[in-house]
Every structure is written in structure tokens, then in C-alpha cells.
C-alpha atoms as a PDB file:
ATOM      1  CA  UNK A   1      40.107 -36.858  17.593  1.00  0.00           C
ATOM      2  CA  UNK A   2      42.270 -33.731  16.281  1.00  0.00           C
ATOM      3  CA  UNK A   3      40.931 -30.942  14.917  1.00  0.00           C
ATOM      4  CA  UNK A   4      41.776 -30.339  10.866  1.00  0.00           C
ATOM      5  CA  UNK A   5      42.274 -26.797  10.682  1.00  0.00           C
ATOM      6  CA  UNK A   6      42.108 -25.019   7.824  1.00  0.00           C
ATOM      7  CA  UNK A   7      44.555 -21.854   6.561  1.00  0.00           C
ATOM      8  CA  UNK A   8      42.028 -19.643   4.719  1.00  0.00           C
ATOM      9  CA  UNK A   9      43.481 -18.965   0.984  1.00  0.00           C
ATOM     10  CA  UNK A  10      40.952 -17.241  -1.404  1.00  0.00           C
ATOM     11  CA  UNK A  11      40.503 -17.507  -5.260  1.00  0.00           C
ATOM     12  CA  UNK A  12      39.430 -14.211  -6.351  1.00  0.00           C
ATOM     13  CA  UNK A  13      39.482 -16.424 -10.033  1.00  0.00           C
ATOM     14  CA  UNK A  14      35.948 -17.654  -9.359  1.00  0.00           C
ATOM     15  CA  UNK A  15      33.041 -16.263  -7.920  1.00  0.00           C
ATOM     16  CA  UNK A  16      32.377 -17.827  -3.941  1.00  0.00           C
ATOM     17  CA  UNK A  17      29.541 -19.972  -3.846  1.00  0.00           C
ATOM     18  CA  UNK A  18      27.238 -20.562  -0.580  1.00  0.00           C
ATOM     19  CA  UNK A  19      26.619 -16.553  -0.172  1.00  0.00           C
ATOM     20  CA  UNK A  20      23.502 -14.677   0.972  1.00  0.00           C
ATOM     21  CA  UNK A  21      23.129 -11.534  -0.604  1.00  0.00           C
ATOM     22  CA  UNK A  22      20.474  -8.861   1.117  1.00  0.00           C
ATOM     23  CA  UNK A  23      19.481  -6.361  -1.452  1.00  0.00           C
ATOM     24  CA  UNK A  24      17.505  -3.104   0.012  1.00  0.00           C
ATOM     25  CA  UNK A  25      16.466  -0.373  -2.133  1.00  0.00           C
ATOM     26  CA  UNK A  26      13.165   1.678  -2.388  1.00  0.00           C
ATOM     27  CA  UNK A  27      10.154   0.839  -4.791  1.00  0.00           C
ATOM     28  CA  UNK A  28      11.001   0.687  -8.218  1.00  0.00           C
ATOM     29  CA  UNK A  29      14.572   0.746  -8.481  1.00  0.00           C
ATOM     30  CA  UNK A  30      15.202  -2.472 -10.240  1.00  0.00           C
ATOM     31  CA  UNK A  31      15.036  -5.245  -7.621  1.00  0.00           C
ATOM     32  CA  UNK A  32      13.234  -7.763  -9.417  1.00  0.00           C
ATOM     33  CA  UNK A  33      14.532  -7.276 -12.484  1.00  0.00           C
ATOM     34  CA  UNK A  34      18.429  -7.293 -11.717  1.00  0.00           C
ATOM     35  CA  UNK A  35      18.250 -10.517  -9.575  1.00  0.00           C
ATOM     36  CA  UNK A  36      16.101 -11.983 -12.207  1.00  0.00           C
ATOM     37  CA  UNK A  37      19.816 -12.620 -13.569  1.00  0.00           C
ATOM     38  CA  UNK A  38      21.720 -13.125 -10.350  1.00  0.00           C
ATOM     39  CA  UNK A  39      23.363 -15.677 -11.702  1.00  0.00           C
ATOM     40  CA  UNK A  40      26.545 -16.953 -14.008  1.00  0.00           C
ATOM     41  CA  UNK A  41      23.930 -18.448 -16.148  1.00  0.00           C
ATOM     42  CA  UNK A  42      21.612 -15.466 -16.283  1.00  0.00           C
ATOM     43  CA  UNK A  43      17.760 -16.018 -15.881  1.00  0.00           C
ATOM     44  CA  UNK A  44      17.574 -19.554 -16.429  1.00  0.00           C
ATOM     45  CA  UNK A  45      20.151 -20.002 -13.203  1.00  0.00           C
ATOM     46  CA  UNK A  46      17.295 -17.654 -11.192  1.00  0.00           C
ATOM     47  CA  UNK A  47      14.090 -18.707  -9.250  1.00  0.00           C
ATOM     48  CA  UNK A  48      12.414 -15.840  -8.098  1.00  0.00           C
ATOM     49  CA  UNK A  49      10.203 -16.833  -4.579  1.00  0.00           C
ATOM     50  CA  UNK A  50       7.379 -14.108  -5.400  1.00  0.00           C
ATOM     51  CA  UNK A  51       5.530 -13.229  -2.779  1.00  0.00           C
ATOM     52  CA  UNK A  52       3.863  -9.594  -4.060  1.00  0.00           C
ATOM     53  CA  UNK A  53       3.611 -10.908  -7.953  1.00  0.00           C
ATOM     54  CA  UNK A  54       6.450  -8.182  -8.679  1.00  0.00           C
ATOM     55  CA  UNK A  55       7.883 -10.234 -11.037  1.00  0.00           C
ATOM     56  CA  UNK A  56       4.472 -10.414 -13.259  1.00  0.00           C
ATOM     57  CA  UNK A  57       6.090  -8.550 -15.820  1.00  0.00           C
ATOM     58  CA  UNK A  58       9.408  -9.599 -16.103  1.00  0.00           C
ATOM     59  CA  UNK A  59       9.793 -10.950 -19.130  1.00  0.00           C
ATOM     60  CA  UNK A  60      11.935 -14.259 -18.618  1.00  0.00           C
ATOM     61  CA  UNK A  61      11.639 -14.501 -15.226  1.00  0.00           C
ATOM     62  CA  UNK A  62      11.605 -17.916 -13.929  1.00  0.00           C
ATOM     63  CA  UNK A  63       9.359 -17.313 -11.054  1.00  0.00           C
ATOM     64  CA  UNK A  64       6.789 -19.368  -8.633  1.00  0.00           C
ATOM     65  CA  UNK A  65       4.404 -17.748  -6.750  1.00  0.00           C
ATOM     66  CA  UNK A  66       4.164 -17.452  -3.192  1.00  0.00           C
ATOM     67  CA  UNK A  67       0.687 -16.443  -0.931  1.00  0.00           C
ATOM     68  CA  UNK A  68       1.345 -17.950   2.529  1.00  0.00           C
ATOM     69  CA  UNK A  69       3.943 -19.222   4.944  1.00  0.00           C
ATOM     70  CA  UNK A  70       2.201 -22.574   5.726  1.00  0.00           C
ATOM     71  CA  UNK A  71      -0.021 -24.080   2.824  1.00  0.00           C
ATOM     72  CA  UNK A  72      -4.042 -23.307   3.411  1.00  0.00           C
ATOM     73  CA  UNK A  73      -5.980 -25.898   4.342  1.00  0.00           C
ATOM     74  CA  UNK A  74     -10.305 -26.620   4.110  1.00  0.00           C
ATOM     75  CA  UNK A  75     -12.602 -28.663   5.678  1.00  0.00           C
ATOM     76  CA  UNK A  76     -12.845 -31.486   3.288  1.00  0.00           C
ATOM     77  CA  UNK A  77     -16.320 -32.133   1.858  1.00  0.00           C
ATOM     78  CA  UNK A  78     -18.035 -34.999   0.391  1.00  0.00           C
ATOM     79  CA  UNK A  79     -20.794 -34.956  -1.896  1.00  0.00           C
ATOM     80  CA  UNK A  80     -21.170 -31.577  -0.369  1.00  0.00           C
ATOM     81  CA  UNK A  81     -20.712 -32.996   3.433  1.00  0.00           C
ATOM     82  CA  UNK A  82     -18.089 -32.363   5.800  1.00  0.00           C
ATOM     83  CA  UNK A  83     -16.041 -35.061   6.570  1.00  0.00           C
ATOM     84  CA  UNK A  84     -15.743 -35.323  10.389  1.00  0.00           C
ATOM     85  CA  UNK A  85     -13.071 -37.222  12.419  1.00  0.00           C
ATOM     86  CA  UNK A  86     -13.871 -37.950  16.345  1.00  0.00           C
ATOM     87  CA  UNK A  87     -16.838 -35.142  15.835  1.00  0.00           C
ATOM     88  CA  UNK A  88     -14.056 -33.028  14.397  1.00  0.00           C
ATOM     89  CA  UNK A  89     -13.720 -31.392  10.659  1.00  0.00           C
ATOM     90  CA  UNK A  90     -11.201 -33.110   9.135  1.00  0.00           C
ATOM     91  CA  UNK A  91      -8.837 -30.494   6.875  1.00  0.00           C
ATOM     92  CA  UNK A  92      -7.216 -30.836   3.579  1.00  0.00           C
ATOM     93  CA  UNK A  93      -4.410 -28.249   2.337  1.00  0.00           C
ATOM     94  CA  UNK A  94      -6.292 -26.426  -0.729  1.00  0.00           C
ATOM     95  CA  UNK A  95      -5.182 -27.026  -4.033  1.00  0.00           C
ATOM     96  CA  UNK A  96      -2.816 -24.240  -5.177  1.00  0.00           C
ATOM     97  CA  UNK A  97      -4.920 -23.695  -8.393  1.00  0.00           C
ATOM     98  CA  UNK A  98      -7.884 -23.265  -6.527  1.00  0.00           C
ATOM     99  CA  UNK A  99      -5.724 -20.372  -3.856  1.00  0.00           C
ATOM    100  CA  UNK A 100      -7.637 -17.854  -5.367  1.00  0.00           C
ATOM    101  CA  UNK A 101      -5.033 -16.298  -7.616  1.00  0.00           C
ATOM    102  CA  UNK A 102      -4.865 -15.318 -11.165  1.00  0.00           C
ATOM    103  CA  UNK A 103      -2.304 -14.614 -14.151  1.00  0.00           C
ATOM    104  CA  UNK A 104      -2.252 -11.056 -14.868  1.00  0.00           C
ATOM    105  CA  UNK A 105      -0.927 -10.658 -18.278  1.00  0.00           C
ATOM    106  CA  UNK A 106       0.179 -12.888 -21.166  1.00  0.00           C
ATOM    107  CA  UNK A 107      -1.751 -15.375 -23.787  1.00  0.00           C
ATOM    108  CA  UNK A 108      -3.522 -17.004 -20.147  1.00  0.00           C
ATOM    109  CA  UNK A 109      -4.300 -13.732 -18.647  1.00  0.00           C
ATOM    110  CA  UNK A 110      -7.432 -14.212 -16.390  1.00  0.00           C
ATOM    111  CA  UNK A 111      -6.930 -17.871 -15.988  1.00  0.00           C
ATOM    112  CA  UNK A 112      -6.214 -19.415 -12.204  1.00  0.00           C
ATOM    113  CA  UNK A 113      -2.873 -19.148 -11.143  1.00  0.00           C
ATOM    114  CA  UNK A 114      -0.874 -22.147  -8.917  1.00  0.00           C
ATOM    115  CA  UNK A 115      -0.098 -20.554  -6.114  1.00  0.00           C
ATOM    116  CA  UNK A 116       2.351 -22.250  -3.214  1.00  0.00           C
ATOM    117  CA  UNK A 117       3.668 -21.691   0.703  1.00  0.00           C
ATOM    118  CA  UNK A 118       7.308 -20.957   1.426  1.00  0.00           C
ATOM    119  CA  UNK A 119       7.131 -24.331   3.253  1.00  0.00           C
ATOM    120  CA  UNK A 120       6.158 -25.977   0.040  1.00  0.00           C
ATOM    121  CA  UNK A 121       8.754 -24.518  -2.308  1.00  0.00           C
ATOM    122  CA  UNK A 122      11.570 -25.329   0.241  1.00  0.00           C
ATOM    123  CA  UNK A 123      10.363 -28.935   0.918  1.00  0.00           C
ATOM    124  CA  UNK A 124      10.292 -29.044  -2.858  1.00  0.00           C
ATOM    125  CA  UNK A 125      13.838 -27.544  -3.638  1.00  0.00           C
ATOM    126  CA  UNK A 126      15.404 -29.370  -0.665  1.00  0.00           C
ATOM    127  CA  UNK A 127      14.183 -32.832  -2.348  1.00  0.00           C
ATOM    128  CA  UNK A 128      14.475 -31.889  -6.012  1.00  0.00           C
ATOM    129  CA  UNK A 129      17.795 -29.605  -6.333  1.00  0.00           C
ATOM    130  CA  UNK A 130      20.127 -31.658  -7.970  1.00  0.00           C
ATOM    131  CA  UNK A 131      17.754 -32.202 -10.485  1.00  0.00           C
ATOM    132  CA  UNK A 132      16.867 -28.236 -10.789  1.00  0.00           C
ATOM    133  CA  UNK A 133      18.672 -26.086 -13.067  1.00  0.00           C
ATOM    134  CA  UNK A 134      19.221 -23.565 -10.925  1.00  0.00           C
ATOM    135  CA  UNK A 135      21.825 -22.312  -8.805  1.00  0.00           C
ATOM    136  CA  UNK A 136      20.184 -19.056  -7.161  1.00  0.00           C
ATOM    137  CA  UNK A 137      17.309 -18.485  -5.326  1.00  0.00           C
ATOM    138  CA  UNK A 138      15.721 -15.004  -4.310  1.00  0.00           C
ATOM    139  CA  UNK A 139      12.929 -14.329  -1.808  1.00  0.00           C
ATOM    140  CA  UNK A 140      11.187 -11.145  -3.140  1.00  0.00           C
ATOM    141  CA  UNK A 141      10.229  -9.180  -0.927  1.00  0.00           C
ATOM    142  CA  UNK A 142      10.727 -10.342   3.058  1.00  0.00           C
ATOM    143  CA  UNK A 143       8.121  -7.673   4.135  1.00  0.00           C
ATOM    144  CA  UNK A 144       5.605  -9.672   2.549  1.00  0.00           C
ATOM    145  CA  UNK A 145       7.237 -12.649   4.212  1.00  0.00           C
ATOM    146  CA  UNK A 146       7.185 -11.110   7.460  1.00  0.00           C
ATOM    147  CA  UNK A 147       3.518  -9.639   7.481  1.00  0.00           C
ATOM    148  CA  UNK A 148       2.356 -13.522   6.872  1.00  0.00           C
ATOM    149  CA  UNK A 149       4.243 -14.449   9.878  1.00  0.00           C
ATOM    150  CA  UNK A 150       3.094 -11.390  11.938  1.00  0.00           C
ATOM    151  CA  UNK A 151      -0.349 -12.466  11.217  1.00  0.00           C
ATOM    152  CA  UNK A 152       0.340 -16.072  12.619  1.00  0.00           C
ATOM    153  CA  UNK A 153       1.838 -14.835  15.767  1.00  0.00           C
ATOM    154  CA  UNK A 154      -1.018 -12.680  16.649  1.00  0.00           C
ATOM    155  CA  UNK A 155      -3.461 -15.145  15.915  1.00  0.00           C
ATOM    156  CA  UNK A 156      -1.400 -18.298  18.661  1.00  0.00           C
ATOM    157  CA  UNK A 157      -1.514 -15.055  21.034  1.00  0.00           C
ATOM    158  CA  UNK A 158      -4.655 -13.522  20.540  1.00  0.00           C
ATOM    159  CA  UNK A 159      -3.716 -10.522  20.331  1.00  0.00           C
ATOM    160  CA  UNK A 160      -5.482  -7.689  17.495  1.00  0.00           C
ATOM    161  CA  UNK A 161      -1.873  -6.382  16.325  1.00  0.00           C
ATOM    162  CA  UNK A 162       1.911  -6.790  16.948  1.00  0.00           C
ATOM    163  CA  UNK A 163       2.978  -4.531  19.665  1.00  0.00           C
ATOM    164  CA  UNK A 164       0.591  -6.060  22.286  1.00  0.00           C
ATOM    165  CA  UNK A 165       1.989  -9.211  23.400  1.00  0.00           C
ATOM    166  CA  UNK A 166       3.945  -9.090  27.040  1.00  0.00           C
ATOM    167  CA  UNK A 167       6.776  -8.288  27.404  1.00  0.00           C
ATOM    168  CA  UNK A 168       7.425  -8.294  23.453  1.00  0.00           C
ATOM    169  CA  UNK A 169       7.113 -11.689  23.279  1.00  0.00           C
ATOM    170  CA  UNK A 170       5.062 -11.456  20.158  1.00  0.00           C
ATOM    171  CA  UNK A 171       8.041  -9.578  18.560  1.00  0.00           C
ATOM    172  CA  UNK A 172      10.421 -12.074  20.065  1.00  0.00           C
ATOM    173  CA  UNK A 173       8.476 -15.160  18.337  1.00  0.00           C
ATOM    174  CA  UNK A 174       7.687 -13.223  14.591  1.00  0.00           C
ATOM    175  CA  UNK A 175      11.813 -12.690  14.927  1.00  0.00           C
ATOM    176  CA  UNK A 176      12.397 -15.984  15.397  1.00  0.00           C
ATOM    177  CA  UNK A 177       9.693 -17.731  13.078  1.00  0.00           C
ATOM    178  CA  UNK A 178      11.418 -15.338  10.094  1.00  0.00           C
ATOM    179  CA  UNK A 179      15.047 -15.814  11.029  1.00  0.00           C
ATOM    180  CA  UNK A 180      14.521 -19.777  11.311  1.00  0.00           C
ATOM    181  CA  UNK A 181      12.417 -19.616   7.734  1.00  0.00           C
ATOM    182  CA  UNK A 182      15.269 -17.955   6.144  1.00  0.00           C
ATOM    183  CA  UNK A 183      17.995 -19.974   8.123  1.00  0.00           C
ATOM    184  CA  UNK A 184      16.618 -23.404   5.761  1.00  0.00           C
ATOM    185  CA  UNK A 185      17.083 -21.701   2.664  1.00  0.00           C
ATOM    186  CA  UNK A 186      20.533 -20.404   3.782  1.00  0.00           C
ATOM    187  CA  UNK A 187      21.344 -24.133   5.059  1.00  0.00           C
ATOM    188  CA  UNK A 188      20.133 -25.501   1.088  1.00  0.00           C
ATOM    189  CA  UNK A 189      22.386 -23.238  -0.317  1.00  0.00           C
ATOM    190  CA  UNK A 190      25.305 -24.081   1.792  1.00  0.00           C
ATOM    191  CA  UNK A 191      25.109 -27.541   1.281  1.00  0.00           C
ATOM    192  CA  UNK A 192      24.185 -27.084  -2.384  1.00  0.00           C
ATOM    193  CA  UNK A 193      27.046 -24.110  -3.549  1.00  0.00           C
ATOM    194  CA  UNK A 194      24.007 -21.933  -4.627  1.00  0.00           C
ATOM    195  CA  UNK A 195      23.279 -18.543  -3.755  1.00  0.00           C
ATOM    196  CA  UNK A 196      20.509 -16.977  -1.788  1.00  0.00           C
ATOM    197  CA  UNK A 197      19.170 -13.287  -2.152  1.00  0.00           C
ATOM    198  CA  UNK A 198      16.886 -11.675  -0.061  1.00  0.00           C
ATOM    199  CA  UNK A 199      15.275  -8.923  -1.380  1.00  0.00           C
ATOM    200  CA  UNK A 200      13.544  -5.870   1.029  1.00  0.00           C
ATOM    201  CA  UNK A 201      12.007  -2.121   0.592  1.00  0.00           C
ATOM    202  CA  UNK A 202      14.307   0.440   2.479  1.00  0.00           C
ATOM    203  CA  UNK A 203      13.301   2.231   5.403  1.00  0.00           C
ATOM    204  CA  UNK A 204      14.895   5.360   5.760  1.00  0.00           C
ATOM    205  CA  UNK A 205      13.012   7.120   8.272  1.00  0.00           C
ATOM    206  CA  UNK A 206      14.391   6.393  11.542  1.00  0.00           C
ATOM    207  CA  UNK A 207      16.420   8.956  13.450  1.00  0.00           C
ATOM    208  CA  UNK A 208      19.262   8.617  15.515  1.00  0.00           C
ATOM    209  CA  UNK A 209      21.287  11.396  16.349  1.00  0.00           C
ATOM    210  CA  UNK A 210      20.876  13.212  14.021  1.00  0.00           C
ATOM    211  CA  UNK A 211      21.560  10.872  11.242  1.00  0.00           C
ATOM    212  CA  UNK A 212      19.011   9.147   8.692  1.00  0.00           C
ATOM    213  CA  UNK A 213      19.493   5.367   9.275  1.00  0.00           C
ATOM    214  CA  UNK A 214      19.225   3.120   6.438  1.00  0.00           C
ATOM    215  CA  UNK A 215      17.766   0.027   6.829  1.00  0.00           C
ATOM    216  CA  UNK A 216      15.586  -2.445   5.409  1.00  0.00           C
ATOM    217  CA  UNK A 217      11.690  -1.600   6.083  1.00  0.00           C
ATOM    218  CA  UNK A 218      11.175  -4.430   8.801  1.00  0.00           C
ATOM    219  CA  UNK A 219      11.010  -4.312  12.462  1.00  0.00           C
ATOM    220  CA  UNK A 220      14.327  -3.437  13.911  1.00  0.00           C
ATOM    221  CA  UNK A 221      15.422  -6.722  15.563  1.00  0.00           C
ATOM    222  CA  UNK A 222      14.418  -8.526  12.985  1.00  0.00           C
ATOM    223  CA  UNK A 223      16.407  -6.321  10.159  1.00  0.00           C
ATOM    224  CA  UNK A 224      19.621  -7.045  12.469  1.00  0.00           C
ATOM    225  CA  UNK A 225      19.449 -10.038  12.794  1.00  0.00           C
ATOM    226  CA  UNK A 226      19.003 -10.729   8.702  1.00  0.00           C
ATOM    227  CA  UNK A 227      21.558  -8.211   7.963  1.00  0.00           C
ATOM    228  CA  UNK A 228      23.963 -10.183  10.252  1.00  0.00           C
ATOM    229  CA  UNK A 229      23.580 -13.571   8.881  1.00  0.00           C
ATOM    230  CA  UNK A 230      24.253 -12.103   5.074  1.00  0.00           C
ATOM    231  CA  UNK A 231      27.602 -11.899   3.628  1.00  0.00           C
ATOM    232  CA  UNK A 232      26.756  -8.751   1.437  1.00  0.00           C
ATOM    233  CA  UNK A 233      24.218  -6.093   1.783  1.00  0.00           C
ATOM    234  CA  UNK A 234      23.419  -3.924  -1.470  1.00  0.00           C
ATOM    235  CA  UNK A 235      21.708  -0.419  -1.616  1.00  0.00           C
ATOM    236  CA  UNK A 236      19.747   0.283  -4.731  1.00  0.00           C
ATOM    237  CA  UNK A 237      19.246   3.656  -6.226  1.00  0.00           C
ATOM    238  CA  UNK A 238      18.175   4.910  -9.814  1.00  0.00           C
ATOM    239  CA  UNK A 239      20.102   7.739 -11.432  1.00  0.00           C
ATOM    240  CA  UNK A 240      18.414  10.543 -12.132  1.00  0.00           C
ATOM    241  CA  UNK A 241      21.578  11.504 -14.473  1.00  0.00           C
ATOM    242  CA  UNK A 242      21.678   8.296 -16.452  1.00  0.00           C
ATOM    243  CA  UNK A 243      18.141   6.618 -15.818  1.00  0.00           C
ATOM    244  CA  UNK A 244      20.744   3.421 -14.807  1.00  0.00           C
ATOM    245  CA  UNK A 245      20.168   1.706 -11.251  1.00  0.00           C
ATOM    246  CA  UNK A 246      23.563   1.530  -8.816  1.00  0.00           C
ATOM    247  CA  UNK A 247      24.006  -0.796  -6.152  1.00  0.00           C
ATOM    248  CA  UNK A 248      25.822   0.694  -3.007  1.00  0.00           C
ATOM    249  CA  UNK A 249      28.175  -1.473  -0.515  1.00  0.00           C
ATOM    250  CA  UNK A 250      29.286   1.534   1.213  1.00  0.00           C
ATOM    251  CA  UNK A 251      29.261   0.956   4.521  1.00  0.00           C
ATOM    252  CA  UNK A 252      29.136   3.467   7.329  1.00  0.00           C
ATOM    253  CA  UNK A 253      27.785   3.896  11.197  1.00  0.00           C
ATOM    254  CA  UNK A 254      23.921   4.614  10.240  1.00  0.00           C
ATOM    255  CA  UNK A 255      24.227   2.146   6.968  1.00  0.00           C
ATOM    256  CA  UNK A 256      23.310  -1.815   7.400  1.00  0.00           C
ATOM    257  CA  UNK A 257      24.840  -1.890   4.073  1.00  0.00           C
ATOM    258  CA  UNK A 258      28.341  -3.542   3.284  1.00  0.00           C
ATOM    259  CA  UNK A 259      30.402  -6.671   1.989  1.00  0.00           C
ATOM    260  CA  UNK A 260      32.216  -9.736   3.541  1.00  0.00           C
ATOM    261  CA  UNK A 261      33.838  -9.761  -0.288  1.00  0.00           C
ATOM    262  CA  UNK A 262      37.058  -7.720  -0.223  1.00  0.00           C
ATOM    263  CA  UNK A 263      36.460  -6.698  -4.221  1.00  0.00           C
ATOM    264  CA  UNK A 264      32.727  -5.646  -3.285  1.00  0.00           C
ATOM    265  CA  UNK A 265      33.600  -3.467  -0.025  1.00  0.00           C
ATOM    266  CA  UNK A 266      32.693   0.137   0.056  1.00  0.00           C
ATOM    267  CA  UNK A 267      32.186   0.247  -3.886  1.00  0.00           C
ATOM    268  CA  UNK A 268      29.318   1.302  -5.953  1.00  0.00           C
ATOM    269  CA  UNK A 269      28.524  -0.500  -9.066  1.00  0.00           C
ATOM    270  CA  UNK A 270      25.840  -0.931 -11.823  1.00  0.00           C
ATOM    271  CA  UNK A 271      23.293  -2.544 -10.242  1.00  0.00           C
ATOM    272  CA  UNK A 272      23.352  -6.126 -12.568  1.00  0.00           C
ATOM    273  CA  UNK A 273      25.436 -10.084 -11.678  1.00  0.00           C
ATOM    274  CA  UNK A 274      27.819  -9.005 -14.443  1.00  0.00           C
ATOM    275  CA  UNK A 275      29.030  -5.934 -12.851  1.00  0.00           C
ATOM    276  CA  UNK A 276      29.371  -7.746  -9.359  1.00  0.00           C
ATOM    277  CA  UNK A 277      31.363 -10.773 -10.859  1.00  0.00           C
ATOM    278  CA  UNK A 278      33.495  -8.052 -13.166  1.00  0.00           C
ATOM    279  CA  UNK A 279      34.571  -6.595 -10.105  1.00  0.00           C
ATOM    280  CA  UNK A 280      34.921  -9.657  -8.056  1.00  0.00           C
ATOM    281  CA  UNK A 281      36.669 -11.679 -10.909  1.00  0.00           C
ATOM    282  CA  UNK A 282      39.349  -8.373 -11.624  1.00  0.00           C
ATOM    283  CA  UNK A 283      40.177  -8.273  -8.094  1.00  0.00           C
ATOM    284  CA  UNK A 284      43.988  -7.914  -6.926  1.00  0.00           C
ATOM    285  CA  UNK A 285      44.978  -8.096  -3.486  1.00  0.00           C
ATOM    286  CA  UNK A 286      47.147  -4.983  -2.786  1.00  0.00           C
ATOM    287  CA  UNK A 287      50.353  -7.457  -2.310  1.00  0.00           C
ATOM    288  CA  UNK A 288      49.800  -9.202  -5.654  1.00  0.00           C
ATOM    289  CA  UNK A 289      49.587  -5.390  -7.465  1.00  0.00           C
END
């Protein structure tokens, strides 16, 4: 067998496909609403994974919601009995209309919501893509993603809280769970020539030497790890001068912020797809000024 290797020649003309964009900002700076639209064909290129119902009141959003890593499951009853296998209760995964949710505004305010698993929305995207009209997905927000997951790992410990497991080994396995959920949706994406953004609150409390590092609000290794398997990594801010939200790829010692995208590196930019593919579409490698 020989190896075909490939010379690496990129087409600044179109926008790369197969990327995973991490997007950190604080509360309220426009996360939701800007990747609403991540997308060459706007919203209706965009579903939103919501996991805290932040984008209730987006208006065009195309959004399911999210409650739970694995689905829920019952004991399943019969004319009000419980059905029992080898002396056993025998389980059922719950309905997502009967989750417990509701919709929060619009004409069927106050009526149940469907609410899903991560597992179920990527066993359903991985099987129905090609017939899907989108091309983007975003997980908003990971914390909530990772608090699910936290929750599961103390629970096959028994442990009360993170933090008490030898050795770290129950911040070992919560790493690992979240990197490997995220990892699927970065494989569908791949294969498909779709985009993935991950969406996270900032931390920016941490010290170290004397410097304010910024970083998004999830335990350390795990934040590394993420921020290493995306190709660009966006700051949010609003403007105080304008009332417009920026997106920041300057990158710097205490930043996990930057680009793998030459035209994106160490830029600031309204914080919107159509700035992003503006500036990646314009683009002109210094020897082709």
C-alpha cells in the first residue's frame, strides 16, 4: 500500500466546512442570538441544542430542547401495576411530552413542552441528516451539559459532590464522558461538511501570575481539552460605546481564545456569521497582495 499524500492548498473563496467553533462570552452578550444564524443560510441552516431554554425568546430560532444526557426512564405500569421482570421493575424511557417541561411564551404558552437527551438528538441527526435542512449545529451552553454529566459520575461513585472521588478519578471520568459526547457531534459534522458550535459562560476569575485568565466557566481539564479539539475560539463582549456585541480571536498567553483560520487570527469583529464569512471570504494571503 502507498500512502496518498496530500499538498495542503486553501480556497479562501469559500467558507471551510467540518469546523468546530467554541464561543465563550459572559451572560447576556449575544450568544444565542448570533449563532441562531451561524450559518450561510441564516436561521433556517441553525439547530440550536438548548439545554437552559435560552433560546425561548429568540424569535426564529430553530431550536429543540434538551433536559438530560441519557433519556429518563419509569417503571412501567399497568392498569396502575408495576410491571416486573425476574422480580425486577421493568423501565420504560418517559415520553418527552410528559418530561415535565413547558413552553414559556407564544400562542401555546403553558402547554407541555417535548423535551429530549443529547443521546436522542444525536442518534436522531446521525440517522436523519441528509434529509435535515441544516448544516450547523450549536450546543448551548456546555455548563449545563457538563453539570448533567457531573451528576452521573457522582451517582456510579457514590460520592455527595465532584471533588471527592480518589485520586480525581471522578474528574478524570466527567472529562472523559463530556469530551467523548462532544467528540460524536464533531465526528457528524466531519463526515457531513456541517459545522459545530459550542457555546460556554466565561470564567474569568482564575489567577495566575498575576494575570486574569480567560477561560470558559468549566473545570480546567475539561476546558483544555474542548478548547484543543476546536478550530476557532471566539470571545464575546457588548460595547458599552455602541450597544453592538464583538467577537474577539485575539489570542495571547492567559487567553484560550484564537483561530486555526488565517483571516480570523488575532482580529476582532462584529459578533454575527456575516462578519466572520466577510472577513474570511476577503482574505488575501500576504504573497497574493
Amino acid at each position: 500500500m502507498e500512502l496518498n499524500i496530500r499538498k495542503v492548498n486553501t480556497d479562501w473563496n469559500e467558507m471551510p466546512s467540518g469546523l468546530t467553533y467554541m464561543i465563550i462570552g459572559q451572560p447576556k452578550t449575544g450568544k444565542t442570538t448570533a449563532t441562531s444564524s451561524w450559518s450561510p443560510k441564516g436561521q433556517e441552516g441553525v439547530l440550536i441544542i438548548d439545554t437552559d431554554l435560552g433560546s425561548d425568546f429568540v424569535d426564529g430560532a430553530n431550536t429543540v430542547t434538551v433536559t438530560s444526557l441519557n433519556a429518563p426512564t419509569r417503571e412501567q405500569t399497568i392498569d396502575g401495576k408495576v410491571v416486573k421482570e425476574n422480580g425486577a421493575p421493568v423501565l420504560e424511557v418517559v415520553p418527552p411530552i410528559e418530561r415535565g417541561h413547558y413552553i414559556r411564551s407564544g400562542e401555546n404558552k403553558g402547554q407541555p413542552l417535548e423535551t429530549y437527551s443529547m443521546i436522542e438528538v444525536y442518534l436522531y441527526l446521525k440517522e436523519n441528516w441528509d434529509k435535515l435542512p441544516y448544516d450547523t449545529i450549536v450546543i448551548d451552553t456546555l455548563g449545563h451539559v457538563n453539570r448533567w454529566i457531573e451528576d452521573i459520575v457522582t451517582n456510579e461513585l457514590g460520592i455527595s459532590e465532584m471533588g471527592e472521588g480518589q485520586w480525581g478519578a471522578d474528574w478524570g471520568k466527567a472529562r472523559k464522558k463530556h469530551l467523548d459526547v462532544v467528540k460524536r457531534f464533531q465526528d457528524l459534522i466531519k463526515q457531513k461538511g456541517g459545522t459545530l458550535v459550542l457555546v460556554s459562560h466565561a470564567k474569568t476569575s482564575t489567577m495566575t501570575d498575576g494575570k486574569v485568565q480567560l477561560m470558559p466557566e468549566l473545570p480546567r481539564g475539561l476546558a483544555y481539552g474542548l478548547t484543543a479539539s476546536a478550530d476557532v475560539i471566539g470571545y464575546t463582549t457588548g460595547s458599552k460605546d455602541d450597544e453592538n456585541y464583538y467577537i474577539s480571536f485575539l489570542s495571547y498567553d492567559e487567553r484560550t481564545v484564537g483561530s486555526r483560520l488565517k483571516p480570523l487570527a488575532q482580529k476582532t469583529l462584529p459578533f454575527n456569521y456575516k462578519a466572520i464569512e466577510k472577513e474570511v471570504l476577503s482574505f488575501k494571503p500576504k504573497e497574493q497582495e
